[in-house]
C-alpha atoms as a PDB file:
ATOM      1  CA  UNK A   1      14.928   1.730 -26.210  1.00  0.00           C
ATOM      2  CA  UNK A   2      13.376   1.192 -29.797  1.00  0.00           C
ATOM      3  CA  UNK A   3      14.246   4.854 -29.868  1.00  0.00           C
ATOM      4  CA  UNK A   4      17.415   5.133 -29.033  1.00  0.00           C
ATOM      5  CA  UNK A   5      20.791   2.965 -28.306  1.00  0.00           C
ATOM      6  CA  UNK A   6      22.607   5.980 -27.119  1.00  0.00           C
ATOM      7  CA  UNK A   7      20.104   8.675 -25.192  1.00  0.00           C
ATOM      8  CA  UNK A   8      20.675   7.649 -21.211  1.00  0.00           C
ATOM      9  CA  UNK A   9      17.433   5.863 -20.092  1.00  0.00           C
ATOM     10  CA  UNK A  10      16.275   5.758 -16.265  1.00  0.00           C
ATOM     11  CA  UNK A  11      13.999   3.073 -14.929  1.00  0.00           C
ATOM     12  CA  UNK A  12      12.295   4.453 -12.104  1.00  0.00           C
ATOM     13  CA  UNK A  13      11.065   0.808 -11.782  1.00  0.00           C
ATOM     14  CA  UNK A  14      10.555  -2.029 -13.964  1.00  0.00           C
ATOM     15  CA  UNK A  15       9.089  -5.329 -13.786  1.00  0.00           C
ATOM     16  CA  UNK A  16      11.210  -8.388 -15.228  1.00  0.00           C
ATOM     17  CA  UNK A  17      14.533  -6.036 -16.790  1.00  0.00           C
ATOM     18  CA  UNK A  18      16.353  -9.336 -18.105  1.00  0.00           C
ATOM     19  CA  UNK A  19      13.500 -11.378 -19.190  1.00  0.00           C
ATOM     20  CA  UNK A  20      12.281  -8.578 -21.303  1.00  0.00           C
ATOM     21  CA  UNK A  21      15.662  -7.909 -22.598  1.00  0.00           C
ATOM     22  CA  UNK A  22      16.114  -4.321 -20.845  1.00  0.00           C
ATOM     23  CA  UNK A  23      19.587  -4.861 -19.405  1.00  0.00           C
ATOM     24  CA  UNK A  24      22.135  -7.999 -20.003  1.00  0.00           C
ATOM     25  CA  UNK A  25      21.819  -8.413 -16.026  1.00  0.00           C
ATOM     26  CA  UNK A  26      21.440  -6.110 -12.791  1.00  0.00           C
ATOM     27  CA  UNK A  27      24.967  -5.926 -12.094  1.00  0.00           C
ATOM     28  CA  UNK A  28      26.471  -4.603 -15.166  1.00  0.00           C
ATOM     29  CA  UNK A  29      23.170  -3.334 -17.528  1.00  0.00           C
ATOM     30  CA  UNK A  30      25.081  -3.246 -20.651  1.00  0.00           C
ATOM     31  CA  UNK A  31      23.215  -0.460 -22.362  1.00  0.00           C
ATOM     32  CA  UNK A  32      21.759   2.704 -22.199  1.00  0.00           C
ATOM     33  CA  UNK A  33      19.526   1.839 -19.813  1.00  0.00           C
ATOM     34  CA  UNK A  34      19.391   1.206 -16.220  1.00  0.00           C
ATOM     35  CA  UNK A  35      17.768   2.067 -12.350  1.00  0.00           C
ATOM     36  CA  UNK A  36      15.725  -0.035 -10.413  1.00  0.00           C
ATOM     37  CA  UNK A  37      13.527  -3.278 -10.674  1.00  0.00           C
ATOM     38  CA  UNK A  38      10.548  -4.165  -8.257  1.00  0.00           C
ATOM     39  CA  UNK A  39      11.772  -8.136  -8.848  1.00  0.00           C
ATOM     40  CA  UNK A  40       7.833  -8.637  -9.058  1.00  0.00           C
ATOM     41  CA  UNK A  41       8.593 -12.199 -10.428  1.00  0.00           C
ATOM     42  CA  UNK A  42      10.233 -13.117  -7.312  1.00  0.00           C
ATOM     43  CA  UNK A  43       7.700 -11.797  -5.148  1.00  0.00           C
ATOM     44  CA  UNK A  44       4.404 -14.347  -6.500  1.00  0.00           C
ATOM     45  CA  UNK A  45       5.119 -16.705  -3.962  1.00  0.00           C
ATOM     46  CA  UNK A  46       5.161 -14.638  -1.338  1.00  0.00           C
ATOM     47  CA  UNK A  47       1.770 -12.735  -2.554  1.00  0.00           C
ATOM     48  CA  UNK A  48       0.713 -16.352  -2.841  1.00  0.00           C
ATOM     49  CA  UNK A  49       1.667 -16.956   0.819  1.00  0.00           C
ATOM     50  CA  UNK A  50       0.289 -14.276   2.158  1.00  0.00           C
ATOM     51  CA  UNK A  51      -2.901 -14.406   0.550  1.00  0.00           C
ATOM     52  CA  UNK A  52      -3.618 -18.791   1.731  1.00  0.00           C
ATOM     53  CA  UNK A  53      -3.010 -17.257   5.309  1.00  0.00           C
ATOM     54  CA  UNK A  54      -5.755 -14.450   5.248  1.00  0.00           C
ATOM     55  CA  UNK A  55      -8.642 -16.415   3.577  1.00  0.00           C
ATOM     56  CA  UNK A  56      -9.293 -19.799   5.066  1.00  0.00           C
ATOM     57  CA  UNK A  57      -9.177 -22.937   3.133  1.00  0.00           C
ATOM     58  CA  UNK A  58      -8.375 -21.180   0.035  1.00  0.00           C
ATOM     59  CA  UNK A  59      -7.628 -23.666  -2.334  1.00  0.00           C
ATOM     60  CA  UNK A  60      -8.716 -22.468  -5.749  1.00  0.00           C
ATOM     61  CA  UNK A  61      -7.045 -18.910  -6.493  1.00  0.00           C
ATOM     62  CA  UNK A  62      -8.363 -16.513 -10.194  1.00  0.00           C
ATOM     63  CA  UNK A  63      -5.159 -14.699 -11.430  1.00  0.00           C
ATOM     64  CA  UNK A  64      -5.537 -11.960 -13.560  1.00  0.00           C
ATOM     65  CA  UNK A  65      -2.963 -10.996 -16.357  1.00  0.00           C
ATOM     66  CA  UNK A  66      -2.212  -9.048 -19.164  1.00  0.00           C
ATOM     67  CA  UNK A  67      -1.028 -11.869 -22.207  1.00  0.00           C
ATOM     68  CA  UNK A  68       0.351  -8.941 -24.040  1.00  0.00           C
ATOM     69  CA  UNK A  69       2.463  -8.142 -21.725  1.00  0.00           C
ATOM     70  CA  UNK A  70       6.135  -8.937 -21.966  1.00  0.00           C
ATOM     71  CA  UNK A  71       6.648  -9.256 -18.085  1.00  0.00           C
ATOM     72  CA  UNK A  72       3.713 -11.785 -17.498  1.00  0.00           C
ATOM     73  CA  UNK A  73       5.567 -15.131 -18.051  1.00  0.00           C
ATOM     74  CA  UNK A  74       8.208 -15.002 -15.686  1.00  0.00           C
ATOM     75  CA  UNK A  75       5.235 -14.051 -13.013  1.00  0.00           C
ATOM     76  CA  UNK A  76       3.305 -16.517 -14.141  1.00  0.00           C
ATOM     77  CA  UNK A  77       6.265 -19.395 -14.040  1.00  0.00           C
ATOM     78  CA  UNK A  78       6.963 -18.384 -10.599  1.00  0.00           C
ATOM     79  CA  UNK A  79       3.149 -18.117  -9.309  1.00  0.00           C
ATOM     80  CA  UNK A  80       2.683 -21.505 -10.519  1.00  0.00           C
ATOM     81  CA  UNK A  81       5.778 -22.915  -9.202  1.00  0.00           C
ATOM     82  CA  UNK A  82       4.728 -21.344  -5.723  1.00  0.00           C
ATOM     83  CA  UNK A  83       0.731 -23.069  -6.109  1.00  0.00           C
ATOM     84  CA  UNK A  84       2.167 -26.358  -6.705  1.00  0.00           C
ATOM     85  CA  UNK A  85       4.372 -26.314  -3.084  1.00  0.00           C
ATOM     86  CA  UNK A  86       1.287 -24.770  -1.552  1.00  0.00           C
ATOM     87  CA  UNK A  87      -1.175 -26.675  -2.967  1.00  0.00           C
ATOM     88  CA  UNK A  88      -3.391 -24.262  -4.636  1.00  0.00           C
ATOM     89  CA  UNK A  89      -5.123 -24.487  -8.043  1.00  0.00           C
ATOM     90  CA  UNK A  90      -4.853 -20.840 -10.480  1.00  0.00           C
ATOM     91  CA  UNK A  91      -6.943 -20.113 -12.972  1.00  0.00           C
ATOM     92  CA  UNK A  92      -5.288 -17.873 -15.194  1.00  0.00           C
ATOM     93  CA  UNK A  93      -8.406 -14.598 -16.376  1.00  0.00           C
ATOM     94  CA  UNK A  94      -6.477 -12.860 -19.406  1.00  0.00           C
ATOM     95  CA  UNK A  95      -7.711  -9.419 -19.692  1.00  0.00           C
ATOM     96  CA  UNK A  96      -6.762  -7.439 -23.101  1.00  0.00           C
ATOM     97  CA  UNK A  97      -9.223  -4.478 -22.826  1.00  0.00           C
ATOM     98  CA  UNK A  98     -11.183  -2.625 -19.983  1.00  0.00           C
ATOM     99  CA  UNK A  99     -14.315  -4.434 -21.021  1.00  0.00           C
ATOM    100  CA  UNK A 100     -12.743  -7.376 -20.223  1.00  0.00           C
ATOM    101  CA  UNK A 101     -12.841  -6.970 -16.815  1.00  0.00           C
ATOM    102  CA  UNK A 102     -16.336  -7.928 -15.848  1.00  0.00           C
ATOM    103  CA  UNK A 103     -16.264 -10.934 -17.738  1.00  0.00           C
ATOM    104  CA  UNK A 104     -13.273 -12.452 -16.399  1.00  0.00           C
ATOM    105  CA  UNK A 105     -14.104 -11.718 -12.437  1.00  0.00           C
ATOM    106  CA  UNK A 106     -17.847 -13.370 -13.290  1.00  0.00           C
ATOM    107  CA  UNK A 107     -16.047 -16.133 -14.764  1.00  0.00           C
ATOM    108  CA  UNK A 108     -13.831 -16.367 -11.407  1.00  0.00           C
ATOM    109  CA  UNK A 109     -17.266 -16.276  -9.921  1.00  0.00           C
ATOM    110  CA  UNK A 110     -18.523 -19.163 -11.868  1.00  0.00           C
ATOM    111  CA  UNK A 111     -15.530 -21.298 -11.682  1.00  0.00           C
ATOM    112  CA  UNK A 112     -15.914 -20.816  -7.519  1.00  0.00           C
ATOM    113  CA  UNK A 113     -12.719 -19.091  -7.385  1.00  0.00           C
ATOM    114  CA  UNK A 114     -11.743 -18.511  -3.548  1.00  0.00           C
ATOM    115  CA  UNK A 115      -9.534 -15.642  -3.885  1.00  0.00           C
ATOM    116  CA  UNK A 116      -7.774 -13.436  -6.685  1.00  0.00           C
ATOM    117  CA  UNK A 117      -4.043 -12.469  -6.992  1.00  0.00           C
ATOM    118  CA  UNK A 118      -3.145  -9.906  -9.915  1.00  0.00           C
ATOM    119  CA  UNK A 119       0.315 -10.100 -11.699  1.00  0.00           C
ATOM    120  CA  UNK A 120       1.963  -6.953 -11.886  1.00  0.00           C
ATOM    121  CA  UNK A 121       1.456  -4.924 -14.787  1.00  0.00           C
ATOM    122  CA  UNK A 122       1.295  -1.059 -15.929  1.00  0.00           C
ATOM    123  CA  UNK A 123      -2.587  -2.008 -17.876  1.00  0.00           C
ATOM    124  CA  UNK A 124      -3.869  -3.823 -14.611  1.00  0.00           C
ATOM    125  CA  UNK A 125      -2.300  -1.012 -12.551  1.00  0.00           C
ATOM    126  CA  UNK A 126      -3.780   1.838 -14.613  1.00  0.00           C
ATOM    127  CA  UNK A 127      -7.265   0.328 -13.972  1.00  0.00           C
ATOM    128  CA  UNK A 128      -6.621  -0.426 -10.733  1.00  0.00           C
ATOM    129  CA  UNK A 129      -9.882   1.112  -9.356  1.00  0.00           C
ATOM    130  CA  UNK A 130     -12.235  -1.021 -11.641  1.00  0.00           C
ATOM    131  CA  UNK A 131     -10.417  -3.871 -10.633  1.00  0.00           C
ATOM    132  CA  UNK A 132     -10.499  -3.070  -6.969  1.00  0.00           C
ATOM    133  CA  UNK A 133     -14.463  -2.487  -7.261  1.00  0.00           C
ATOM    134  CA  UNK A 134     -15.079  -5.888  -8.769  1.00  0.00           C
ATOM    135  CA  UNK A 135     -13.067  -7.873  -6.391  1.00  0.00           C
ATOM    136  CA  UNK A 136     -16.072  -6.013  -3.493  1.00  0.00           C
ATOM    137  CA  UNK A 137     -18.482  -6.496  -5.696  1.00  0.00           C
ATOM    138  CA  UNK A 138     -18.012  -9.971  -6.351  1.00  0.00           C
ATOM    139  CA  UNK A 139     -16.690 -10.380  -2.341  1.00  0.00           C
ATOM    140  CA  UNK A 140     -13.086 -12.139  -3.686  1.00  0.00           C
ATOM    141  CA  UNK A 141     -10.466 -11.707  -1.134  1.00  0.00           C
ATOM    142  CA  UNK A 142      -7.591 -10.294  -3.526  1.00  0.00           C
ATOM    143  CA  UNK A 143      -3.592  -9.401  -3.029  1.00  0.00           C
ATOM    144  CA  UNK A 144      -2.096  -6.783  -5.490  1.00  0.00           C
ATOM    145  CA  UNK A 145       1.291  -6.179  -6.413  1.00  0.00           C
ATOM    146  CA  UNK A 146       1.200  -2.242  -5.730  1.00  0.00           C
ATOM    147  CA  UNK A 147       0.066   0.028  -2.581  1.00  0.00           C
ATOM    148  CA  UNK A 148      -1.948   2.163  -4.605  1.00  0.00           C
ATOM    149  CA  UNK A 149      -4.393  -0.506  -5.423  1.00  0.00           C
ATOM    150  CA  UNK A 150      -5.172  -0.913  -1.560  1.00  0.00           C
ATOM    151  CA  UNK A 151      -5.377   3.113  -1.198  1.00  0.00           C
ATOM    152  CA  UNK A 152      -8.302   2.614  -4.251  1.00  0.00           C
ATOM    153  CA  UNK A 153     -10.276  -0.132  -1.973  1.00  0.00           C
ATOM    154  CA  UNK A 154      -7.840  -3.284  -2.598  1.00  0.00           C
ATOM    155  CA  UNK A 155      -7.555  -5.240   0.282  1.00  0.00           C
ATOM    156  CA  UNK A 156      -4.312  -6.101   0.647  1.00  0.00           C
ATOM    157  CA  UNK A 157      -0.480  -5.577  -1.468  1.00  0.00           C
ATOM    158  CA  UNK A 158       2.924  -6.781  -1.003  1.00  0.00           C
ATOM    159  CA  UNK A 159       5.721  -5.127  -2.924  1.00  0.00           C
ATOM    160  CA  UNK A 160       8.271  -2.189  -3.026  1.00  0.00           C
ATOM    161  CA  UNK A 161       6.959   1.179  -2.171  1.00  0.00           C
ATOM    162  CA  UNK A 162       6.994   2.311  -5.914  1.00  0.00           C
ATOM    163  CA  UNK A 163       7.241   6.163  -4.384  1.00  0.00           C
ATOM    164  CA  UNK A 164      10.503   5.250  -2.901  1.00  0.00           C
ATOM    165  CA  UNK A 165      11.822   3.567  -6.005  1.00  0.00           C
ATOM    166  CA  UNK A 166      10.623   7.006  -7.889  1.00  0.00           C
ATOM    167  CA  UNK A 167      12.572   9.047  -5.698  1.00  0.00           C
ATOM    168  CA  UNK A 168      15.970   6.686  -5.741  1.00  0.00           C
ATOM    169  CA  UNK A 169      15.475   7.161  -9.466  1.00  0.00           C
ATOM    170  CA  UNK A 170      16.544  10.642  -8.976  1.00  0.00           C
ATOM    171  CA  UNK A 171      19.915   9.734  -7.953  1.00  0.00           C
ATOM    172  CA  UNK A 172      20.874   7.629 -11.471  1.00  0.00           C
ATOM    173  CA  UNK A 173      19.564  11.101 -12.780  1.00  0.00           C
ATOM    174  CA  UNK A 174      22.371  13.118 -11.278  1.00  0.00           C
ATOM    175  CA  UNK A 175      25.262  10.618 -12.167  1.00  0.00           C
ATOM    176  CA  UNK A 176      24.395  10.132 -15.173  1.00  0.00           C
ATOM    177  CA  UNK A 177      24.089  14.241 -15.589  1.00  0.00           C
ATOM    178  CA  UNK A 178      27.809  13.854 -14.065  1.00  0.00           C
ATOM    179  CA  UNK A 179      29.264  11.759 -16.398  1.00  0.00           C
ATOM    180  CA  UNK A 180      28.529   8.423 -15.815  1.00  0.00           C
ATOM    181  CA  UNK A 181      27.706   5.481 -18.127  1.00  0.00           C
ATOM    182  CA  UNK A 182      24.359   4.133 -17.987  1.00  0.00           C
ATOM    183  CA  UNK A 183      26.135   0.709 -18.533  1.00  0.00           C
ATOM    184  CA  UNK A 184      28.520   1.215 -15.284  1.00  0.00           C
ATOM    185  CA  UNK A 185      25.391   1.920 -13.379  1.00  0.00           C
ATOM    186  CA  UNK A 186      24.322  -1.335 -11.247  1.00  0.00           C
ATOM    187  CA  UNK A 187      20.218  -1.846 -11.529  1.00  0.00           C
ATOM    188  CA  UNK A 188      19.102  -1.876  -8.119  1.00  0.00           C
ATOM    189  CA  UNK A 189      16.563  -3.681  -6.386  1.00  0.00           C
ATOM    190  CA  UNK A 190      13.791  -2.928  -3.363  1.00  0.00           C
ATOM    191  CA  UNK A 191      15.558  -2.569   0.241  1.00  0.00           C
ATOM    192  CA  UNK A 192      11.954  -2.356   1.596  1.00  0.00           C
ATOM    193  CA  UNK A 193       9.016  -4.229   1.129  1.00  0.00           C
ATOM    194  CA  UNK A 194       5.733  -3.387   2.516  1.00  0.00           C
ATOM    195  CA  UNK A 195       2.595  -5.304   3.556  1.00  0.00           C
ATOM    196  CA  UNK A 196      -0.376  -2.854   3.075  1.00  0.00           C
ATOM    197  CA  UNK A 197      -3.927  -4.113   4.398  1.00  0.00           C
ATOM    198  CA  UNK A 198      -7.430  -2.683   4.132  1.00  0.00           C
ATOM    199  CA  UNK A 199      -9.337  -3.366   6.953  1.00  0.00           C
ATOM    200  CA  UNK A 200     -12.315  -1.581   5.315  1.00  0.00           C
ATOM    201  CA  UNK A 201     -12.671  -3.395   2.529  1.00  0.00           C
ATOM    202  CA  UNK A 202     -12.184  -6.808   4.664  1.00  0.00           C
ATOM    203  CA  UNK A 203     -14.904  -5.811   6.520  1.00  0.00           C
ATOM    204  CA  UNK A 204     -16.900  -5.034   3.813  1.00  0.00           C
ATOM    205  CA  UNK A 205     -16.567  -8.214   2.138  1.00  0.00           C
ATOM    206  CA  UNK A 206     -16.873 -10.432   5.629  1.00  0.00           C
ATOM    207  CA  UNK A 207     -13.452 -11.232   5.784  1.00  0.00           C
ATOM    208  CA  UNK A 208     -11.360 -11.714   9.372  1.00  0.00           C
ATOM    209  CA  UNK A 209      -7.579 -10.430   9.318  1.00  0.00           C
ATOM    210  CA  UNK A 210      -5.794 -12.255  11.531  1.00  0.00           C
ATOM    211  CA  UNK A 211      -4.081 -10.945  14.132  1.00  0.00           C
ATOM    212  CA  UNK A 212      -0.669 -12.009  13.550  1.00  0.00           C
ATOM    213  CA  UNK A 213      -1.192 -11.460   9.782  1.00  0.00           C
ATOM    214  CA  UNK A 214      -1.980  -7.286  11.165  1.00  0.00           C
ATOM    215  CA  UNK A 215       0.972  -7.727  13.049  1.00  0.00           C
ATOM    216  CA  UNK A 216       3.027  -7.776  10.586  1.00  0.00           C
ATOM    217  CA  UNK A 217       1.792  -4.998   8.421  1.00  0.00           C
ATOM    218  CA  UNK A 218       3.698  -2.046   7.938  1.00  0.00           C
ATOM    219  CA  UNK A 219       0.517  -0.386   7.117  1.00  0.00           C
ATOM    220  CA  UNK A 220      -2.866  -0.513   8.018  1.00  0.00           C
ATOM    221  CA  UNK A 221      -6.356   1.178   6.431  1.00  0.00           C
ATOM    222  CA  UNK A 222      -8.888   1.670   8.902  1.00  0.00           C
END
């Protein structure tokens, strides 16, 4: 968007559209740009949730974010919002650079961190498979914002299925290729959310899933 004001842009997804000043709002983008959001801001509480229900008596939860990233404070707001209703304690781990990865999960480690959520964000999810390694090593029960992370050895995710948002994308393609204004194009949000568990990796790191909490899945690792 630096780029260009005037070349059609297509979000196949993105994280926080308004807050980072991507569109003027969902309904009526206002730009060149527009397609879908994974409303990952709205969706901390529920990771939060989810996560105080598998590990028992959680109470002290690492998060891990990117402070470079533009889409981090609105997760952030919300996560904390969500820890102060459930009564959990974060400890925010800022991570910059690969490198910084084994420091911040030994200082989760040190701090006697019970669990680990990660914000959503295209550095985390790039590395996913260090991160995902750690949380074993270390044995931290940890909820993700992204399937893939659980297909590298996560243990569990909650979000949009980011191949279905890829392929809706296609369809903002073709009207737009047919005449239509990015800015008349509505940004759309998930219809689907899945709950994606590893029952591997709990295993692995002594951890029981409950049953109702399998239930629920839509998909399960075995």
């Amino acid at each position: 968007m630096k780029a260009t004001k005037t070349i059609p842009i297509v979000m196949p997804t993105s994280i926080d559209p308004i807050g980072t000043g991507l569109v003027t709002s969902l309904a009526h983008p206002g730009g060149n740009a527009t397609g879908l959001t994974s409303v990952a801001p709205d969706l901390s509480g529920k990771r939060l949730e989810l996560i105080k229900e598998v590990v028992p008596g959680v109470s002290h939860i690492a998060v891990l974010s990117n402070p470079t990233s533009p889409t981090i404070p609105s997760q952030m707001k919300e996560a904390k919002l969500a820890a102060q209703s459930l009564g959990l304690r974060l400890q925010t781990l800022e991570v910059r650079v690969p490198d910084d990865f084994e420091r911040v999960f030994h200082a989760a480690i040190m701090a006697r961190a019970t669990a680990l959520f990660a914000l959503d964000d295209v550095f985390l999810y790039t590395h996913r498979t260090q991160m995902v390694k750690l949380a074993a090593k270390t044995r931290l029960p940890a909820i993700y914002g992204f399937t893939e992370y659980v297909e590298a050895g996560g243990l569990m995710s909650y979000a949009a299925n980011l191949s279905d948002s890829y392929r809706r994308s296609a369809k903002y393609v073709d009207k737009i290729l047919k005449g239509v204004k990015p800015a008349d194009l509505p940004v759309e949000q998930p219809t689907k959310f899945e709950l994606v568990i590893n029952l591997k990796t709990a295993k692995q790191i002594g951890l029981i899933i409950p049953p109702n909490i399998l239930a629920r899945a839509d998909r399960v690792i075995r």
